[in-house]
Structure formats: structure tokens, C-alpha cells
N, C-alpha and C. Protein backbone atom coordinates (compact mmCIF):
# COMPACT_ATOMS: atom_id res chain seq x y z
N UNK A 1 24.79 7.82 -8.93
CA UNK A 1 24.74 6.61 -8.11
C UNK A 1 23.66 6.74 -7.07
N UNK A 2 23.15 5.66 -6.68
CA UNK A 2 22.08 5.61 -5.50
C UNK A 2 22.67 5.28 -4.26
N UNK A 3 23.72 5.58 -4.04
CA UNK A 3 23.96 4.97 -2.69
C UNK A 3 23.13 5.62 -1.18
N UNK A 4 22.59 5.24 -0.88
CA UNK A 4 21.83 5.02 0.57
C UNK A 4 20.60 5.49 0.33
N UNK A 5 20.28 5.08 -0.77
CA UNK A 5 18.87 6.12 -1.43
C UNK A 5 17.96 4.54 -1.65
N UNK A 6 16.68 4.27 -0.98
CA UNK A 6 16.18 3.21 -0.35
C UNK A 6 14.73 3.20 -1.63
N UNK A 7 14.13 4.70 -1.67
CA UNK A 7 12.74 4.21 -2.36
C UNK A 7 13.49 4.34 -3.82
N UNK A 8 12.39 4.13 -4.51
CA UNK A 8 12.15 3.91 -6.17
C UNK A 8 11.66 5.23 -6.34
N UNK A 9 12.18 5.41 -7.84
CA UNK A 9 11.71 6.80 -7.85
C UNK A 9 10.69 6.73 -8.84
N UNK A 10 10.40 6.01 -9.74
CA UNK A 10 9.27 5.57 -10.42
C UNK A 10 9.65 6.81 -11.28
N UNK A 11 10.02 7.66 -12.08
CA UNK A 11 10.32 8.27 -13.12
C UNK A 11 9.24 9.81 -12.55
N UNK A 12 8.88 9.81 -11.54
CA UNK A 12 8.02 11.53 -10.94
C UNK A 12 8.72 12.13 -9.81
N UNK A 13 8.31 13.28 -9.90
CA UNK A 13 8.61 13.84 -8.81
C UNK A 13 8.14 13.82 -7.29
N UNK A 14 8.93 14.24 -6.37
CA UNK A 14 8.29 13.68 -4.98
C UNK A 14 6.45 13.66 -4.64
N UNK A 15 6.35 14.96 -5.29
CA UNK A 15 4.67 15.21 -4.90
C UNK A 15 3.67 14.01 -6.24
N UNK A 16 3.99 13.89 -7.47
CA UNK A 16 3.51 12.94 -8.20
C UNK A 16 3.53 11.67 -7.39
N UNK A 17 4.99 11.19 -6.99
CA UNK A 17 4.82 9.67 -6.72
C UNK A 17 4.62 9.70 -5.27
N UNK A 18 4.49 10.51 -4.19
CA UNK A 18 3.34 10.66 -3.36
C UNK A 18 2.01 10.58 -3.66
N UNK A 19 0.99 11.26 -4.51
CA UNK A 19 0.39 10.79 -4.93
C UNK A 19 -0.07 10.05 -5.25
N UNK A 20 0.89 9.08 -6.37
CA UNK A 20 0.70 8.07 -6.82
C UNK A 20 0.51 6.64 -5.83
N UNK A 21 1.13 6.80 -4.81
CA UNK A 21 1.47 5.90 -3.81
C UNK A 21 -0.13 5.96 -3.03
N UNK A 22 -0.17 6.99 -2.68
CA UNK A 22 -1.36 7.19 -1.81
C UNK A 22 -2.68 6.84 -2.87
N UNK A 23 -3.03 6.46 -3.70
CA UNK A 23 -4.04 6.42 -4.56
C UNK A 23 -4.03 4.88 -4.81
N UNK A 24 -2.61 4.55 -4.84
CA UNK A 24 -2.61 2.91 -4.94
C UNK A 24 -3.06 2.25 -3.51
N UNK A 25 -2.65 2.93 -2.50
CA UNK A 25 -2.79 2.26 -1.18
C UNK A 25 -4.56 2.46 -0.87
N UNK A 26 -5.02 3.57 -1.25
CA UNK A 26 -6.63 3.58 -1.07
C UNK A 26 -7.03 2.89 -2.23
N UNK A 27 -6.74 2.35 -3.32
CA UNK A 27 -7.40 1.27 -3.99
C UNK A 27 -7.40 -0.06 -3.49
N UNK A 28 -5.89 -0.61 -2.70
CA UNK A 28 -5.75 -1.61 -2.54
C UNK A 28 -6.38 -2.01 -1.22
N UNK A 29 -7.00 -0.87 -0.14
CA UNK A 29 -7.32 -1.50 1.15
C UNK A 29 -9.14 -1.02 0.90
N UNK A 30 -9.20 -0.31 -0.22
CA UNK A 30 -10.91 -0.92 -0.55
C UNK A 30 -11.43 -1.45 -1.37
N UNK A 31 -10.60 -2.36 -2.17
CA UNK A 31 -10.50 -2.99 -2.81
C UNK A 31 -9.96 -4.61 -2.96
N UNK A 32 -8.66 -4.51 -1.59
CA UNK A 32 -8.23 -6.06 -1.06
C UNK A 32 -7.32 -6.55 -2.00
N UNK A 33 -7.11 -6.04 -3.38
CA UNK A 33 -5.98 -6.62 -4.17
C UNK A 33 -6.20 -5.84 -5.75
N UNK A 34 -4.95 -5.35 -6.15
CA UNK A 34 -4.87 -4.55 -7.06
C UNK A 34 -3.79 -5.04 -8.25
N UNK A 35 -3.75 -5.02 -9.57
CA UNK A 35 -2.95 -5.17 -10.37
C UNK A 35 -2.32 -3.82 -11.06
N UNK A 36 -0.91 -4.11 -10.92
CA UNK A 36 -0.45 -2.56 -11.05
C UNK A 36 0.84 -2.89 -11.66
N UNK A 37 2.09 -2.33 -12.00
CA UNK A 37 3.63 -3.13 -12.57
C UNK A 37 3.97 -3.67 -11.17
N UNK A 38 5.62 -4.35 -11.31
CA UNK A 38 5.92 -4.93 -10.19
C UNK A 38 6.92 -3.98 -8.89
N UNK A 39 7.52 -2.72 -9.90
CA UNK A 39 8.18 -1.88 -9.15
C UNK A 39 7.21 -0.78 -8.06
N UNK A 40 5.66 -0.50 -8.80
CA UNK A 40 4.66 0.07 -7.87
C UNK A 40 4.43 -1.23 -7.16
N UNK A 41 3.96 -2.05 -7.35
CA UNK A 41 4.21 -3.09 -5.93
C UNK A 41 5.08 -3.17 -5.08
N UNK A 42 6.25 -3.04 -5.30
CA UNK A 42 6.87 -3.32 -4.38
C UNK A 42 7.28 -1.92 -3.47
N UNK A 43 7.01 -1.10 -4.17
CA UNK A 43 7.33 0.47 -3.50
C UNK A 43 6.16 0.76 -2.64
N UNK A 44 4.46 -0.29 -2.81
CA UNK A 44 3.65 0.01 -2.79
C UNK A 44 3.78 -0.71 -1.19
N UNK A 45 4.31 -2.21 -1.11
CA UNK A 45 4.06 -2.90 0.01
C UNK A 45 4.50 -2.22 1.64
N UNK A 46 5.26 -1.77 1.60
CA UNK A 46 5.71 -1.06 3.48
C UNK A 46 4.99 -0.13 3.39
N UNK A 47 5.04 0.52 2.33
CA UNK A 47 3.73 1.83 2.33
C UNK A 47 2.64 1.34 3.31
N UNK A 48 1.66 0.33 2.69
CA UNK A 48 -0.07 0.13 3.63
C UNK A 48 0.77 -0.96 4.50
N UNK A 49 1.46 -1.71 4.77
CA UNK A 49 2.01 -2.40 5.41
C UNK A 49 1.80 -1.45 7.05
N UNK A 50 3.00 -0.06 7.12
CA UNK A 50 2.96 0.56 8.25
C UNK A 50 1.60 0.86 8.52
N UNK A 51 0.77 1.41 7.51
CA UNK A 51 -0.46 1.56 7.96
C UNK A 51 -1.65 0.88 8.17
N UNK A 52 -1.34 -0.21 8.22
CA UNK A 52 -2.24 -1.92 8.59
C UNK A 52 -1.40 -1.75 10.04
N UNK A 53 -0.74 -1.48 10.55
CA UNK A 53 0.40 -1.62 11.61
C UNK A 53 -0.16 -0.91 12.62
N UNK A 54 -0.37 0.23 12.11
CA UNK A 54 -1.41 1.70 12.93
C UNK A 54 -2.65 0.99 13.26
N UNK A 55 -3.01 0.37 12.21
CA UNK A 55 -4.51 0.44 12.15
C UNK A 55 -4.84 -0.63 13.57
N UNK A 56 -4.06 -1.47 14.00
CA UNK A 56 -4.31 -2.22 14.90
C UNK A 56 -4.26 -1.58 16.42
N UNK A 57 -4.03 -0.56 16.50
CA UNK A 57 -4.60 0.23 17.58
C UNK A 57 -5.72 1.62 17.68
N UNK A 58 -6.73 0.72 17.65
CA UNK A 58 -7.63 1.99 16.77
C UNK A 58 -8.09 3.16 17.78
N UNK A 59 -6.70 4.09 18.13
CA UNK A 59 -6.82 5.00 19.28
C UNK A 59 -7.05 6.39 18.49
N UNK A 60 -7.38 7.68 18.78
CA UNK A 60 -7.39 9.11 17.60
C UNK A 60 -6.41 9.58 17.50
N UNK A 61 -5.54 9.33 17.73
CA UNK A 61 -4.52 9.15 17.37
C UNK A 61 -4.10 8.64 15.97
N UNK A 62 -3.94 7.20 16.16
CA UNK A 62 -3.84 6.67 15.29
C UNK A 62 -5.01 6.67 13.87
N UNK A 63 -5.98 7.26 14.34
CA UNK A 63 -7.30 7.46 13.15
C UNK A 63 -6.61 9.30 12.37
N UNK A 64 -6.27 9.59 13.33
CA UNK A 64 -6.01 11.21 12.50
C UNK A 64 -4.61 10.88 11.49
N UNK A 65 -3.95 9.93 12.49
CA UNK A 65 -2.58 10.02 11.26
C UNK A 65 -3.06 9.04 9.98
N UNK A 66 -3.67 8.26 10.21
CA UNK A 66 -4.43 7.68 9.28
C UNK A 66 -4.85 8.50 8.15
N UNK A 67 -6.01 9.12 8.57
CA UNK A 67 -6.55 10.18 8.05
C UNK A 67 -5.81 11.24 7.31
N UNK A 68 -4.82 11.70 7.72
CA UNK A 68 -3.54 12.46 7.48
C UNK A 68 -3.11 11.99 6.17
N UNK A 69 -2.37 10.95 6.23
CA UNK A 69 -1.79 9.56 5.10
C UNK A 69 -2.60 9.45 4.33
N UNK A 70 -3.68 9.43 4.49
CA UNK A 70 -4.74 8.77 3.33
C UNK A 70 -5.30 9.84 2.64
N UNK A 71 -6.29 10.60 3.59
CA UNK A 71 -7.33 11.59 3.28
C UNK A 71 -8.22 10.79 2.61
N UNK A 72 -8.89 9.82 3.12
CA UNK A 72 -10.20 9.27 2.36
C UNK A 72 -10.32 8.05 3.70
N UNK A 73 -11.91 8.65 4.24
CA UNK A 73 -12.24 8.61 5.13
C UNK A 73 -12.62 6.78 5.37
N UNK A 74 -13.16 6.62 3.91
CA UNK A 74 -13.68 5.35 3.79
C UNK A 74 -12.51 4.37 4.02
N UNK A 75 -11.26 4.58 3.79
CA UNK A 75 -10.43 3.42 3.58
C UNK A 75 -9.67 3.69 5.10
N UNK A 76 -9.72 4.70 5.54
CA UNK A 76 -9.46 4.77 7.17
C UNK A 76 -10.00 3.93 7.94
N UNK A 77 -11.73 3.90 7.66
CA UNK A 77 -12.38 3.17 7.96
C UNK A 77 -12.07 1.88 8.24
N UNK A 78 -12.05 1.47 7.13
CA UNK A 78 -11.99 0.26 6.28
C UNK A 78 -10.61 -0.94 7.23
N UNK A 79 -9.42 0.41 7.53
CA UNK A 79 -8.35 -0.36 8.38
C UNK A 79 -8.72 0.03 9.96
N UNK A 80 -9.51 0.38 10.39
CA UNK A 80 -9.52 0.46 11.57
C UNK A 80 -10.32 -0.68 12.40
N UNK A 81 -11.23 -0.84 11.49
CA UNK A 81 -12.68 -1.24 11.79
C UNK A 81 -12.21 -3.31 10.83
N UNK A 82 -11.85 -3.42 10.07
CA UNK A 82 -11.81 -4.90 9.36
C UNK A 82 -10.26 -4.90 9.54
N UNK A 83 -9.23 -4.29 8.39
CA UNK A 83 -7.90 -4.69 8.48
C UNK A 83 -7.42 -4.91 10.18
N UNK A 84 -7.43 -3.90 10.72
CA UNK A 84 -6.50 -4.12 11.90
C UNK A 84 -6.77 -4.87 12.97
N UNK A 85 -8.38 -5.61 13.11
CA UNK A 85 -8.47 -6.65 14.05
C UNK A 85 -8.25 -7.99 13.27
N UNK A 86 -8.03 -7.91 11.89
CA UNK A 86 -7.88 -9.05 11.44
C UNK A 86 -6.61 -9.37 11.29
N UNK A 87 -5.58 -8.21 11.37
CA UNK A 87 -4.33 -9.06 11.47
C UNK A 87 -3.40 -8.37 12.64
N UNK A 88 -4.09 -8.78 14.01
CA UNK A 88 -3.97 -7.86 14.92
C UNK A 88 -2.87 -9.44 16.08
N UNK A 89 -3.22 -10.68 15.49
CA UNK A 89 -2.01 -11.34 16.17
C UNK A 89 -0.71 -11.19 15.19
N UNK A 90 -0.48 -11.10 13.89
CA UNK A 90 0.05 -11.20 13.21
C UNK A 90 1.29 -10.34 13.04
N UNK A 91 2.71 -10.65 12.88
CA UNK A 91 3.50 -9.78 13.30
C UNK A 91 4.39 -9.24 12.39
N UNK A 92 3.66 -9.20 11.08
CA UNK A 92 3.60 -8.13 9.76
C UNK A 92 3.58 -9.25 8.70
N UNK A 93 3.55 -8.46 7.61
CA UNK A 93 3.83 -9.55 6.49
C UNK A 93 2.33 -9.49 5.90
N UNK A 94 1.26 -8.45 5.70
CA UNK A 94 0.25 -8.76 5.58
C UNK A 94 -0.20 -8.67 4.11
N UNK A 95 0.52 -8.28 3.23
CA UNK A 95 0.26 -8.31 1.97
C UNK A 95 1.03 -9.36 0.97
N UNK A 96 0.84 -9.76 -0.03
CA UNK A 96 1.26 -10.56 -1.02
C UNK A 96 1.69 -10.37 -2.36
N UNK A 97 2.79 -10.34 -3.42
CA UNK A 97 3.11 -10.05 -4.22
C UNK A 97 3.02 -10.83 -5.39
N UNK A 98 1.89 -11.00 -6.53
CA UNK A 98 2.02 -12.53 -7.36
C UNK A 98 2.80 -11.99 -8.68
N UNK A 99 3.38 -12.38 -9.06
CA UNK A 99 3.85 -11.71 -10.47
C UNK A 99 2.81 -12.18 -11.71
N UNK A 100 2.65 -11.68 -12.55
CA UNK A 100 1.17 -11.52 -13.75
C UNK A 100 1.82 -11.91 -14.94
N UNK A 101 2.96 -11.29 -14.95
CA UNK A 101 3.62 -12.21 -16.33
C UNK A 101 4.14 -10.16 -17.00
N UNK A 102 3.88 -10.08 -18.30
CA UNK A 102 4.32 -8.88 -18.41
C UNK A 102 2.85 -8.26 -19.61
N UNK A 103 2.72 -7.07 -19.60
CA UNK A 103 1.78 -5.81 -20.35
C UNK A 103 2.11 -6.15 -21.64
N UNK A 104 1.12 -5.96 -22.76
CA UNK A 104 1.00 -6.57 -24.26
C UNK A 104 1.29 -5.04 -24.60
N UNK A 105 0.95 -3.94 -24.28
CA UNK A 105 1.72 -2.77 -24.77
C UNK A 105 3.26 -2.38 -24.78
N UNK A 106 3.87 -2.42 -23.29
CA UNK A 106 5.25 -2.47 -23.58
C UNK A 106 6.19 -3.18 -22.81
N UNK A 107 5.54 -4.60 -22.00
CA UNK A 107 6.36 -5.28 -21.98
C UNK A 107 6.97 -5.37 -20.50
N UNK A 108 6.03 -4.06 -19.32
CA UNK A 108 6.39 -3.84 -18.44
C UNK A 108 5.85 -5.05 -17.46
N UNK A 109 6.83 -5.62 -16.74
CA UNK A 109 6.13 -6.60 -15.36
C UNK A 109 4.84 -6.41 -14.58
N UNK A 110 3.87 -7.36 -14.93
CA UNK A 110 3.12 -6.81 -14.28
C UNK A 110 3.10 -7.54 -12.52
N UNK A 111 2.07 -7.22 -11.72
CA UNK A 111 2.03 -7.73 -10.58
C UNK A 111 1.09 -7.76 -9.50
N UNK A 112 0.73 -8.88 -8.98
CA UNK A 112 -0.95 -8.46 -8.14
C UNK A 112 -0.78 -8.61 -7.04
N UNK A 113 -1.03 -7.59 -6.35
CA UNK A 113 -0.85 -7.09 -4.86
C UNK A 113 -1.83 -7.22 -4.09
N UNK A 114 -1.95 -8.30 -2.77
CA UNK A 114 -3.22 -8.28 -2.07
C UNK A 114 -2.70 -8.54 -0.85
N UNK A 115 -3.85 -8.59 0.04
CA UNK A 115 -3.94 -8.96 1.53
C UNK A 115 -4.02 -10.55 1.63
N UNK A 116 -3.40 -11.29 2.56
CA UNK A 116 -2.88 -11.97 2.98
C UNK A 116 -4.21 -12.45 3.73
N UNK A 117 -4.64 -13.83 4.16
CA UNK A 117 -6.07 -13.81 4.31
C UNK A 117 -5.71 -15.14 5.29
């Protein structure tokens, strides 16, 4: 049973779907919108969500934990400097979930994940 157990486990282990998470979130904030299934979307959204959240105080602080989270300098960038003054009145909610319909291989949901504009 899952009781009080909140993320998705996406079928990997903690360090895989860490990974996996962190690779989706640096595609999607240098990139602005990504097509991926609908369960990595949605596991995907509070993920860059908190860190669009950070990014709106662009103190070193907040650039090292950035940095930390990400490890790719460019997409640190990328929220410090564009994401976080652009949704810096905004009081979350900055990404979007469209559903794609489903994958001609097996059928899995797909789903397109972007920034909110």
C-alpha cells in the first residue's frame, strides 16, 4: 500500500528517477516546453515549479542551491536571469500540463509540459 507516500515512483530507483527528474527539469527550462508521458509530467511540475520559486530571488544563495539541484550552469542561468523576473508577481502556477493523446508504440499518455507565458 502507499499510504502517505506522495511521489511516483516511475518504475527506478531513487538515484535513477533523481536523475531522471533533474534532466527533465534542465530540458524543460532551456527549452520552455517538453513532451514526455503524463506521470513524468506531473512528477515533473513542483519539481521546477520550487525552483522558478528560488529563482525569483536571485541572491548566492539561492544561485548555489540552484546550482546544487541542477548542476548545469546554463539553465541556472537561464532561471535567474529570464524565468524568475518574469514570473516574479506571480504567486505560482507557472507551468502547464496539455495532454498529447497517447504513444503509437505502447499506448502510454503522452503530455506537453511548458511555461505559462
Amino acid at each position: 500500500m502507499r499510504h502517505r507516500h506522495k511521489r511516483k515512483v516511475l518504475s527506478r530507483t531513487r538515484a535513477a528517477r533523481r536523475s531522471l527528474i533533474r534532466g527533465l527539469a534542465i530540458s524543460l527550462i532551456v527549452h520552455g516546453r517538453i513532451a514526455t508521458t503524463q506521470a513524468k509530467a506531473k512528477t515533473l511540475r513542483p519539481f521546477v515549479e520550487r525552483l522558478i520559486t528560488r529563482g525569483r530571488n536571485p541572491s548566492l544563495a539561492n544561485r548555489r542551491h540552484l546550482l546544487s539541484t541542477l548542476g548545469h550552469e546554463v539553465a541556472v542561468k537561464k532561471v535567474l536571469t529570464t524565468l524568475g523576473p518574469r514570473y516574479a508577481q506571480r504567486p505560482g502556477g507557472y507551468t502547464r500540463i496539455v495532454r498529447l493523446g497517447q504513444r503509437a508504440g505502447d499506448a502510454s499518455p503522452l503530455a506537453l509540459i511548458e511555461f505559462v507565458s
